[in-house]
Protein backbone atom coordinates (compact mmCIF):
# COMPACT_ATOMS: atom_id res chain seq x y z
CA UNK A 1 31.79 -55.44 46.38
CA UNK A 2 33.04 -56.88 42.64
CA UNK A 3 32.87 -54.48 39.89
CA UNK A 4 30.06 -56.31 38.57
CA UNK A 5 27.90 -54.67 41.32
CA UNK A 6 29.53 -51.81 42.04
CA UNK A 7 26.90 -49.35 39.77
CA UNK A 8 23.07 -48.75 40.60
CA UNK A 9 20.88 -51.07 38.52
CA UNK A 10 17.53 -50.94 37.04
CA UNK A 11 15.30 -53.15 34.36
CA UNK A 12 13.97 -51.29 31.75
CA UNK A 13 12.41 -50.80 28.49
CA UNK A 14 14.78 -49.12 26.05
CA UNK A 15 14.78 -49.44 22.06
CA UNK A 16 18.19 -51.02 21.86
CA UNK A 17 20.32 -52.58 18.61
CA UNK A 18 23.73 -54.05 18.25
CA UNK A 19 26.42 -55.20 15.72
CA UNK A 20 29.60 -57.73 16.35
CA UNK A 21 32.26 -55.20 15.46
CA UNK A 22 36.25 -56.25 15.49
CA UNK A 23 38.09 -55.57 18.61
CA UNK A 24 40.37 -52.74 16.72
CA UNK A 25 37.18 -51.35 15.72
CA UNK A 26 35.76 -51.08 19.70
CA UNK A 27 39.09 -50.10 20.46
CA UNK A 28 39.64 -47.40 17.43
CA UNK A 29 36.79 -45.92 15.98
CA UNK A 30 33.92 -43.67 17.01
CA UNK A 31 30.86 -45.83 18.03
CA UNK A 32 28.73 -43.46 16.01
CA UNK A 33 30.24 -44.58 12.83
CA UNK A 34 28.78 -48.08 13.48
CA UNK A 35 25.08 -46.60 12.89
CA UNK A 36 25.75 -44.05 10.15
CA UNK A 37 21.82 -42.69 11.40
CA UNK A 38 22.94 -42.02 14.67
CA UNK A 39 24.02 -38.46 14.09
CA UNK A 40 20.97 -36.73 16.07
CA UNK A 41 21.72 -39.13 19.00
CA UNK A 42 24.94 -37.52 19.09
CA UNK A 43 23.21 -33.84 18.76
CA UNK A 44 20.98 -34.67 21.41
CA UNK A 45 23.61 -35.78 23.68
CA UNK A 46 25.14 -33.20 23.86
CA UNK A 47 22.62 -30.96 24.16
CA UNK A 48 21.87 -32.83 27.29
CA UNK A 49 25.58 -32.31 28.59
CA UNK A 50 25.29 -28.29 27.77
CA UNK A 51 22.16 -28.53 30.18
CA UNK A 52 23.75 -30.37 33.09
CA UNK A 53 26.71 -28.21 33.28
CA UNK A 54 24.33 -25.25 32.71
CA UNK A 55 21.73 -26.14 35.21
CA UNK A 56 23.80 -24.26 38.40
CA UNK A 57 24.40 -20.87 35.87
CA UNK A 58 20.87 -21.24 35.36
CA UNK A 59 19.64 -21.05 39.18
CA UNK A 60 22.52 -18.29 39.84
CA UNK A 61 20.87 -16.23 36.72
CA UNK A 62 17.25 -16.56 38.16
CA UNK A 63 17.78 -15.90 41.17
CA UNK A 64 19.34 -12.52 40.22
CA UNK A 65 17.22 -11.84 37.54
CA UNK A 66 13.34 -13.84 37.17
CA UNK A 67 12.28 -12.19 33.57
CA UNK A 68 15.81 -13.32 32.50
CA UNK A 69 15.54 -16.77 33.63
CA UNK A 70 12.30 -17.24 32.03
CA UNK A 71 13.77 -16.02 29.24
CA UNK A 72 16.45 -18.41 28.66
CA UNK A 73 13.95 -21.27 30.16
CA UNK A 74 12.17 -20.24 27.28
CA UNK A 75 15.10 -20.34 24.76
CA UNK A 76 16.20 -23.77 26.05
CA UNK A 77 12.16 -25.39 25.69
CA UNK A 78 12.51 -24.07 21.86
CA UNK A 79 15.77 -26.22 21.33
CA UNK A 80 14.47 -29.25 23.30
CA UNK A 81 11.33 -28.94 21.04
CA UNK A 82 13.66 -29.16 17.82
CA UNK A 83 16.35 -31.45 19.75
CA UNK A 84 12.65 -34.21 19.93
CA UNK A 85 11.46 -33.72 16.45
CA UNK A 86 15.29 -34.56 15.16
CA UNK A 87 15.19 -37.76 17.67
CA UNK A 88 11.71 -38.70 15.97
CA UNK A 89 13.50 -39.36 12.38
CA UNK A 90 16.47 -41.81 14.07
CA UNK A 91 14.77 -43.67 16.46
CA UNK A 92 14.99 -47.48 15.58
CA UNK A 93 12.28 -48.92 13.40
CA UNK A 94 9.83 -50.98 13.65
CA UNK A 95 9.45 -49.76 17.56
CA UNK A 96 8.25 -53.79 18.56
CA UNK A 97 11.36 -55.64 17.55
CA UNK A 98 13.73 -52.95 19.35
CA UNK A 99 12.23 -52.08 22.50
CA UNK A 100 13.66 -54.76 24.85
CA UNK A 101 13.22 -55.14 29.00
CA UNK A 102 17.08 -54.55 29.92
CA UNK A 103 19.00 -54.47 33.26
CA UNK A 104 21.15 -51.11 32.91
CA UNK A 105 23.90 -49.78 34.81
CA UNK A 106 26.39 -47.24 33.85
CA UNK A 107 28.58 -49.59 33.63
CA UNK A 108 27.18 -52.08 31.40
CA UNK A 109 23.65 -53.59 30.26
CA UNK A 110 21.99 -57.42 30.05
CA UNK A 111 19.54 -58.22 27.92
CA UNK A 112 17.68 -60.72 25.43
CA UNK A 113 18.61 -61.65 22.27
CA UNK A 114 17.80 -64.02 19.09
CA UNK A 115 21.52 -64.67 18.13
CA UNK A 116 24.25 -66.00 19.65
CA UNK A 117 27.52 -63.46 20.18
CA UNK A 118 30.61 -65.45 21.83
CA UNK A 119 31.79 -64.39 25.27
CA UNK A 120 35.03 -61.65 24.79
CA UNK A 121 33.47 -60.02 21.27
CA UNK A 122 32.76 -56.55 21.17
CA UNK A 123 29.59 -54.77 19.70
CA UNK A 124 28.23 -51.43 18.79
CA UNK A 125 25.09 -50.53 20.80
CA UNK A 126 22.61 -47.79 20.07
CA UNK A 127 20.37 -47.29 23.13
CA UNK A 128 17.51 -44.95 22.90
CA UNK A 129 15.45 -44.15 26.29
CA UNK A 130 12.18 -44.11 26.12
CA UNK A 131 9.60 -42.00 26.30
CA UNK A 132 12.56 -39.23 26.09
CA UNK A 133 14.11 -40.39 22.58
CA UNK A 134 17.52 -39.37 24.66
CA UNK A 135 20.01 -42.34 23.33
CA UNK A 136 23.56 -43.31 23.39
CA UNK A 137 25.83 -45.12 20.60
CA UNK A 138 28.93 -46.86 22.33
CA UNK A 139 30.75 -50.27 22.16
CA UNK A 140 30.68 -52.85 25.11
CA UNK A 141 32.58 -56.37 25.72
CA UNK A 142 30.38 -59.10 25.87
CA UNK A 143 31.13 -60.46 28.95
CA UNK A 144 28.48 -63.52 29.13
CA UNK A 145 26.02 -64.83 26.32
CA UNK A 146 23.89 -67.88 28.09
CA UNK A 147 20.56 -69.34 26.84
CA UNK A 148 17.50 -68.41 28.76
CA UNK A 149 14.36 -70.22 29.13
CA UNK A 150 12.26 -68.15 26.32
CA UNK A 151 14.66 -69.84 23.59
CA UNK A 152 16.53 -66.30 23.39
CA UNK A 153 20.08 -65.82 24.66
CA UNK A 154 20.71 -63.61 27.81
CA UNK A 155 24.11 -61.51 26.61
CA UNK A 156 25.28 -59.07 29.86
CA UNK A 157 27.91 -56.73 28.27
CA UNK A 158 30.23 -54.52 29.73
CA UNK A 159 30.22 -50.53 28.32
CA UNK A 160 33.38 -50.24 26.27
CA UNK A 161 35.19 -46.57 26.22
CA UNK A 162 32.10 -45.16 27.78
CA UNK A 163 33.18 -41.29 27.87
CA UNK A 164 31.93 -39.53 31.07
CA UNK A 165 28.78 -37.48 29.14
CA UNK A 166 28.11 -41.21 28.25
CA UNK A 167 27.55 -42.35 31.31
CA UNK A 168 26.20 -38.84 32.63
CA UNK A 169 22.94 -39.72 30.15
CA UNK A 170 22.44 -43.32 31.66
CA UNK A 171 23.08 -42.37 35.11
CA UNK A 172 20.25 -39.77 34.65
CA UNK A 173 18.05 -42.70 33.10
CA UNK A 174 18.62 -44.65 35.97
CA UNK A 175 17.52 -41.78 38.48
CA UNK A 176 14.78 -40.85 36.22
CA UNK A 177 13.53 -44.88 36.41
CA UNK A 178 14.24 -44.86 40.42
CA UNK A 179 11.94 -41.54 40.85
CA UNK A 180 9.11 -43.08 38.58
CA UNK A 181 9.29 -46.20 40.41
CA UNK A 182 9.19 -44.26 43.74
CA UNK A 183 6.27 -42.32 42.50
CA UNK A 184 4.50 -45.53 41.37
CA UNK A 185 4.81 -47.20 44.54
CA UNK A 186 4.07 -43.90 46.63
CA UNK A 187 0.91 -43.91 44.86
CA UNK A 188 0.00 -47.24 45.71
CA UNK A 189 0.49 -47.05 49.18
CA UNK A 190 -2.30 -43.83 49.51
């Protein structure tokens, strides 16, 4: 199977926005710096990546103990409460000329696009999930930027120093999106 295929895919709706940044840059800097809003993203992130690797502690502490696992179910809803409100004040604005239909993998996204960015450049991509407000900053290669029959360009880029919490965060998008669409068609089908 080529690489190109080798992740699961979905389509999508995410608020998404990138920047042509120098290869040095892609190769260099922290993605974050690219979007100097993006700080809460980065918050929320890892937030997100202190839950995952929490989430087998968790069982072993409820299990032992219920009033104590409430407790600290408790303790993590008040930080995921104040974790949203921060995402509310950096998610892209205005919502309609952000939120795009995408094909996501953890390995790379395609989507649509008013300009033209040449084959090999690199960008800096803020992604935000919806409705979650959980979002990502990272760089990606262009790997193919081809006009489309809606006058747009269809630009399929390739995630660029994706670190593994990175693609923890889409990889969870992508189940969450499978499990919807499993739900949706369940329901159909009664």
């Amino acid at each position: 199977m080529s690489e190109r295929r080798s992740y699961f895919r979905i389509d999508e709706s995410i608020a998404i926005e990138f920047k042509e940044v120098e290869e040095i840059t892609a190769n260099t800097a922290a993605p974050e710096l690219q979007f100097p809003d993006t700080l809460s993203l980065k918050f929320f992130a890892e937030l997100r990546k202190i839950d995952n690797d929490n989430a087998h502690l968790f069982h072993q502490i409820k299990e032992t103990s219920r009033a104590l696992g409430e407790y600290l179910q408790n303790l993590n809803r008040k930080i995921e409460i104040i974790s949203q409100q921060l995402m509310i004040d950096s998610k892209p604005l205005p919502p309609s000329k952000t939120i795009k239909q995408v094909n996501l993998s953890e390995g790379g996204v395609a989507f649509g696009s008013s300009r033209l960015v040449n084959t090999g450049s690199f960008i800096a991509m803020r992604l935000i999930f919806l409705p979650s407000n959980a979002g990502i900053v990272l760089f990606a290669k262009v790997i193919r930027c081809e006009p489309n029959n809606s006058g747009e360009y269809q630009i399929a880029a390739k995630f660029h120093r994706a670190t593994e919490a990175q693609q923890q965060l889409i990889g969870q998008q992508i189940m969450r999106a499978q499990m919807a669409e499993r739900r949706k068609s369940q329901h159909y089908l009664q």
